[in-house]
N, C-alpha and C. Protein backbone atom coordinates (compact mmCIF):
# COMPACT_ATOMS: atom_id res chain seq x y z
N UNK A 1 0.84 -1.17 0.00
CA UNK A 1 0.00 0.00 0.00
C UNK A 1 0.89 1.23 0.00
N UNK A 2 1.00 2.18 -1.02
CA UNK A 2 1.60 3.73 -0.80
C UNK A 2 0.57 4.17 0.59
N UNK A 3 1.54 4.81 1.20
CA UNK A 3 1.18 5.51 2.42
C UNK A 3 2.53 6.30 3.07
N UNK A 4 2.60 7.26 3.81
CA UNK A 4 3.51 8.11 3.89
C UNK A 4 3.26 8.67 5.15
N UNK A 5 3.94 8.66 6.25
CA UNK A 5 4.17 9.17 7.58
C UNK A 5 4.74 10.42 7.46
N UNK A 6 4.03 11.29 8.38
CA UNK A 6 4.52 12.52 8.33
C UNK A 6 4.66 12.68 9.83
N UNK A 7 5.76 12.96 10.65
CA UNK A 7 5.98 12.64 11.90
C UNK A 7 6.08 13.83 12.38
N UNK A 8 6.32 14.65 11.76
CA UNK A 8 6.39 15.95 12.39
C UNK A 8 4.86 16.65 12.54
N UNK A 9 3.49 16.28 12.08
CA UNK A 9 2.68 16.23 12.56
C UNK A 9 1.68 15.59 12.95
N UNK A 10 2.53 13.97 12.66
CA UNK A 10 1.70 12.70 13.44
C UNK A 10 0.60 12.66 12.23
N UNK A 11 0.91 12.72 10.97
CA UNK A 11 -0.18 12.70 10.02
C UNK A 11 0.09 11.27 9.23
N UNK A 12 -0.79 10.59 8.74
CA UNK A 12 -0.69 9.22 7.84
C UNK A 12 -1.53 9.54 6.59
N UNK A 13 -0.92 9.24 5.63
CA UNK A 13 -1.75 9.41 4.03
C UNK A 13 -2.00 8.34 3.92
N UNK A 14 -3.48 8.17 3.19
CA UNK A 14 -3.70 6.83 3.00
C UNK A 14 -3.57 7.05 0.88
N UNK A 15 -2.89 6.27 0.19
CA UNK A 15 -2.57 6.34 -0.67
C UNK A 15 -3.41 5.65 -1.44
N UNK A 16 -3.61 5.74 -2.68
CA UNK A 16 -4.38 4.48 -3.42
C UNK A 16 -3.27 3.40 -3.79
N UNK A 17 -3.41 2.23 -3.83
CA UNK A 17 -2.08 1.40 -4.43
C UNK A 17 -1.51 0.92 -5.13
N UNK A 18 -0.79 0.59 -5.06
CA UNK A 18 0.04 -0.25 -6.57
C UNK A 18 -1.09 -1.77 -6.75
N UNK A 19 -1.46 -1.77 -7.77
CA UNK A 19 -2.24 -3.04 -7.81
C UNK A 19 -2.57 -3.16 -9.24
N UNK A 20 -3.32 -4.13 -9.33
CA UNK A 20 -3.12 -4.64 -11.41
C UNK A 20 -3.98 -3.98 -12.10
N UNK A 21 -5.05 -2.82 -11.24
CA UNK A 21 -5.47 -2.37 -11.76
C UNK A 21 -4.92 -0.97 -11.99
N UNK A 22 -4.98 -0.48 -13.65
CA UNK A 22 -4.58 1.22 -13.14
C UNK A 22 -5.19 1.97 -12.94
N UNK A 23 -6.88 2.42 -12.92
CA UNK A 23 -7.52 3.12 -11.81
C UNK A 23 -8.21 1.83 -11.41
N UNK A 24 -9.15 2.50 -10.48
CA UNK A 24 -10.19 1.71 -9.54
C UNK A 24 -11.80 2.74 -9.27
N UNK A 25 -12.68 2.32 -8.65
CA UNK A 25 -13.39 3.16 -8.36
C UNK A 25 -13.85 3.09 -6.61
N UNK A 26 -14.25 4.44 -6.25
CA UNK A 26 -14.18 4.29 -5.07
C UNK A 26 -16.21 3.59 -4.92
N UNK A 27 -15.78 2.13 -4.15
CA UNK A 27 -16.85 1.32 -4.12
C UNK A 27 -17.87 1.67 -2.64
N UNK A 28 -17.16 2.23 -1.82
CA UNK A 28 -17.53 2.28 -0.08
C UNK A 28 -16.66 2.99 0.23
N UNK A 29 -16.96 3.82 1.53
CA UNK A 29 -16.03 4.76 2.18
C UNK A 29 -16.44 3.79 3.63
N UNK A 30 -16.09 3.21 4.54
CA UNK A 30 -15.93 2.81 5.82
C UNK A 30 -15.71 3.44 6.87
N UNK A 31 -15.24 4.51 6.77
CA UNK A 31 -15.16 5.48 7.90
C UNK A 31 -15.73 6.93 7.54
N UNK A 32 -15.79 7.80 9.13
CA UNK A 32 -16.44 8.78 8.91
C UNK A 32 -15.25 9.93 9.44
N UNK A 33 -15.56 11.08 9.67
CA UNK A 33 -14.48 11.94 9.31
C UNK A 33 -14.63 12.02 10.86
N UNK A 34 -13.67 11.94 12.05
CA UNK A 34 -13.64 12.28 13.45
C UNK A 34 -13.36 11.26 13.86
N UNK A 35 -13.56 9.99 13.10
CA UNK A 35 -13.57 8.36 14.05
C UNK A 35 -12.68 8.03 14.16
N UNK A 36 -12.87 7.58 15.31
CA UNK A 36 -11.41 6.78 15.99
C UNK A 36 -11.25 5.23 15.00
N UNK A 37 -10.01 4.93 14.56
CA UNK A 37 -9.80 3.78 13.75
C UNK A 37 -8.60 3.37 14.21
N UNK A 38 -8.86 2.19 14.22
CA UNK A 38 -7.49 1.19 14.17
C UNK A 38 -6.73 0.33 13.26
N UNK A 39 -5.04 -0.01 13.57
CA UNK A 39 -4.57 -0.38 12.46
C UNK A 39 -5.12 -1.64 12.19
N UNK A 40 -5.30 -1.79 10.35
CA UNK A 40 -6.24 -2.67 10.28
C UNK A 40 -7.18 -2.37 9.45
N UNK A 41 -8.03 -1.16 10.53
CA UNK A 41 -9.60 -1.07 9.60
C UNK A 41 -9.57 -0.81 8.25
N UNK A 42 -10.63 -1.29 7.86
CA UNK A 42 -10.73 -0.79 6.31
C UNK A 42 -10.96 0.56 6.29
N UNK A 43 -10.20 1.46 5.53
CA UNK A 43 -10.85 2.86 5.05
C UNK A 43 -11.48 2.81 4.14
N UNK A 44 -11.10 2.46 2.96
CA UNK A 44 -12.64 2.48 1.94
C UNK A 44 -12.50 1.03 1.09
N UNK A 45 -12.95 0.46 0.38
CA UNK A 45 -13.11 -0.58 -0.59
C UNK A 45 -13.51 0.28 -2.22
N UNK A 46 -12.30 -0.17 -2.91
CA UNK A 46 -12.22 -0.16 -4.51
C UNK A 46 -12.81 -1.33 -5.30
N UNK A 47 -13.44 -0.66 -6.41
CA UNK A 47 -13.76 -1.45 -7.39
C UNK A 47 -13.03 -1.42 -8.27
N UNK A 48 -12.94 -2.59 -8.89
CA UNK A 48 -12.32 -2.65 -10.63
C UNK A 48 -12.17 -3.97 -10.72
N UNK A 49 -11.71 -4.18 -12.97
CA UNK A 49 -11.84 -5.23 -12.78
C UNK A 49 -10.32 -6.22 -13.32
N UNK A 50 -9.98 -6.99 -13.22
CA UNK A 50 -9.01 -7.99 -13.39
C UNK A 50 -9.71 -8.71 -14.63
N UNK A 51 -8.73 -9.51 -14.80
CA UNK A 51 -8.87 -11.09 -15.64
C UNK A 51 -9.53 -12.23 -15.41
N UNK A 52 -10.29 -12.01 -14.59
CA UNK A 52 -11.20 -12.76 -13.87
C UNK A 52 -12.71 -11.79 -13.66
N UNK A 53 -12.61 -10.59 -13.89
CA UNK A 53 -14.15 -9.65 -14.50
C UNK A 53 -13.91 -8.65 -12.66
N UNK A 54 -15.00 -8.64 -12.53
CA UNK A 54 -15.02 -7.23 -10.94
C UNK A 54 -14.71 -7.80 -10.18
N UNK A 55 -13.61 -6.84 -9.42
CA UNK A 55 -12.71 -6.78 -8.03
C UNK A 55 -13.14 -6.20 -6.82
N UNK A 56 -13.47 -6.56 -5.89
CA UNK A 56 -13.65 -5.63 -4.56
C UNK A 56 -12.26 -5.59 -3.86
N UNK A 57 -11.17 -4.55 -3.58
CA UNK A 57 -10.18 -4.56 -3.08
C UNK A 57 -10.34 -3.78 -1.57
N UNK A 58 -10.24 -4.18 -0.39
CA UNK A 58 -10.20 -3.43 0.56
C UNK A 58 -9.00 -2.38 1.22
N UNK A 59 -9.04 -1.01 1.54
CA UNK A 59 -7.73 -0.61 1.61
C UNK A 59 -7.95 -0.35 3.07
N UNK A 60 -6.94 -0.96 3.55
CA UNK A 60 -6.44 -0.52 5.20
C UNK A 60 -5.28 0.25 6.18
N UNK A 61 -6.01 0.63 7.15
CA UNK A 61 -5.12 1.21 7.65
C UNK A 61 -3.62 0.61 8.31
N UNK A 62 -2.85 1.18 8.04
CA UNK A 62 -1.13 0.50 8.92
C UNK A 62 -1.52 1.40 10.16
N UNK A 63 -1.89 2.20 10.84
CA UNK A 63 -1.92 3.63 12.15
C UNK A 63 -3.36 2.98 12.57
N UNK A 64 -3.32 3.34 14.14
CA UNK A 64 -4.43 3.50 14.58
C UNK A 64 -4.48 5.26 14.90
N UNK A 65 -5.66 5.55 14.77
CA UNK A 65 -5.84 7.20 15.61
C UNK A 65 -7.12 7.50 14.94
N UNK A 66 -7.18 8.98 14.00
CA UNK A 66 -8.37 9.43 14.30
C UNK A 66 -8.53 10.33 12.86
N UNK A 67 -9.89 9.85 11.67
CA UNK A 67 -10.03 10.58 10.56
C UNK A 67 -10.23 11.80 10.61
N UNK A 68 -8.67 12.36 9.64
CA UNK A 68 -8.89 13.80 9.84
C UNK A 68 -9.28 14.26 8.47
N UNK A 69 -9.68 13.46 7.84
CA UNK A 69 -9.64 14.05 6.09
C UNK A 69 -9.69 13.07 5.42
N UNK A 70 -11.00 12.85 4.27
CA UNK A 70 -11.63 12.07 3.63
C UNK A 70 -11.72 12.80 2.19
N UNK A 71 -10.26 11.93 1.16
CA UNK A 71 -10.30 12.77 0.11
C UNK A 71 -11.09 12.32 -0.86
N UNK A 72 -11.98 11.45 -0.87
CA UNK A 72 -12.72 10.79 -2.13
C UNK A 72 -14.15 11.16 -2.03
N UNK A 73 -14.59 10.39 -2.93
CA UNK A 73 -16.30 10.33 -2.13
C UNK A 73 -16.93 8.89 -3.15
N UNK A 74 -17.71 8.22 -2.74
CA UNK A 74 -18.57 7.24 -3.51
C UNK A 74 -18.27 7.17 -5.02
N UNK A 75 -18.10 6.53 -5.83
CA UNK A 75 -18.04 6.46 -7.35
C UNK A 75 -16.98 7.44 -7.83
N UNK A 76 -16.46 7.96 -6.85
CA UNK A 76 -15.35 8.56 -7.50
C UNK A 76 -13.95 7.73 -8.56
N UNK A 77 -13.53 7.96 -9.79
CA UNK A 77 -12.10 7.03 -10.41
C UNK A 77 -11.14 7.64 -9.47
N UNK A 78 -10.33 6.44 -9.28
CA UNK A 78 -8.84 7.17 -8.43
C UNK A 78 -7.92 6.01 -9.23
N UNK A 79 -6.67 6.42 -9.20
CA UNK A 79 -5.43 5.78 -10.20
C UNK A 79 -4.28 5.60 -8.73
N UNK A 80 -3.23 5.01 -9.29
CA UNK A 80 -1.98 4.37 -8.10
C UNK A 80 -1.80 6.23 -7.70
N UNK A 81 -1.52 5.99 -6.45
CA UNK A 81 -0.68 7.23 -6.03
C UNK A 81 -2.05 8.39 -5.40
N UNK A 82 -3.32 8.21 -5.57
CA UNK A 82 -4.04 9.38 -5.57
C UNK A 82 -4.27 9.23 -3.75
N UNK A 83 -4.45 10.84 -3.43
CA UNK A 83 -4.71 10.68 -2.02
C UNK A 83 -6.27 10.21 -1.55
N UNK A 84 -6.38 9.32 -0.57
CA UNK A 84 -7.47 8.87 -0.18
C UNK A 84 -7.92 9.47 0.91
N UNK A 85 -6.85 9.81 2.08
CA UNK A 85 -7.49 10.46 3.28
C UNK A 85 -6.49 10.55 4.18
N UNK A 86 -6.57 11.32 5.31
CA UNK A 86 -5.48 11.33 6.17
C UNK A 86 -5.91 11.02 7.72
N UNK A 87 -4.47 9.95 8.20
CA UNK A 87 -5.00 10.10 9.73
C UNK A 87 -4.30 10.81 10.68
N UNK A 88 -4.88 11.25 11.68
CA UNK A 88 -3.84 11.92 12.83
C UNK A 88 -3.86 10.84 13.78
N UNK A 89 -2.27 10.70 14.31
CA UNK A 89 -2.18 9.45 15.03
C UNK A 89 -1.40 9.88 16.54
C-alpha cells in the first residue's frame, strides 16, 4: 500500500495502491471523518476489474488514531498514487 508518515505532525496518508489495476473506483467509504480507527480497519473498498471480471479490493489502515480528512467520495475514479485520506495518530 503507498502511504507516507509525516511525523512531524503525526499525520498518515492513505494512498491508493500499486495493484493490477490502473484506476479503480471508489466502491464504499468505511469510515467517517472524526472516528477513531485502528490499524487494520478498512478505510474504503475499490472497485475494478481484473482477468477474472469485478474486483472488490479493501484498503487498510497501517496507524491507529483518528479521521482527519476524507479525500474521495462514492463512485469517485482514483489511479496508483491518488490521495485517499489522512490520519492523525
Amino acid at each position: 500500500m503507498n502511504t507516507e508518515k509525516n511525523n512531524n505532525n503525526r499525520e498518515y496518508k492513505i494512498c491508493m495502491p500499486d495493484w493490477p489495476f490502473m484506476t479503480a473506483t471508489i466502491f464504499s467509504i468505511s469510515v467517517k471523518l472524526g472516528q477513531n480507527i485502528n490499524k487494520g480497519d478498512t478505510f474504503c473498498i475499490l472497485d475494478g476489474f481484473d482477468d477474472q471480471g469485478e474486483a472488490k479490493f479493501p484498503v487498510k489502515t497501517d496507524v491507529s488514531g483518528t479521521v482527519k480528512k476524507i479525500h474521495v467520495k462514492v463512485g469517485e475514479d482514483v489511479g496508483e498514487g491518488d490521495l485517499l485520506g489522512i490520519i492523525e495518530y
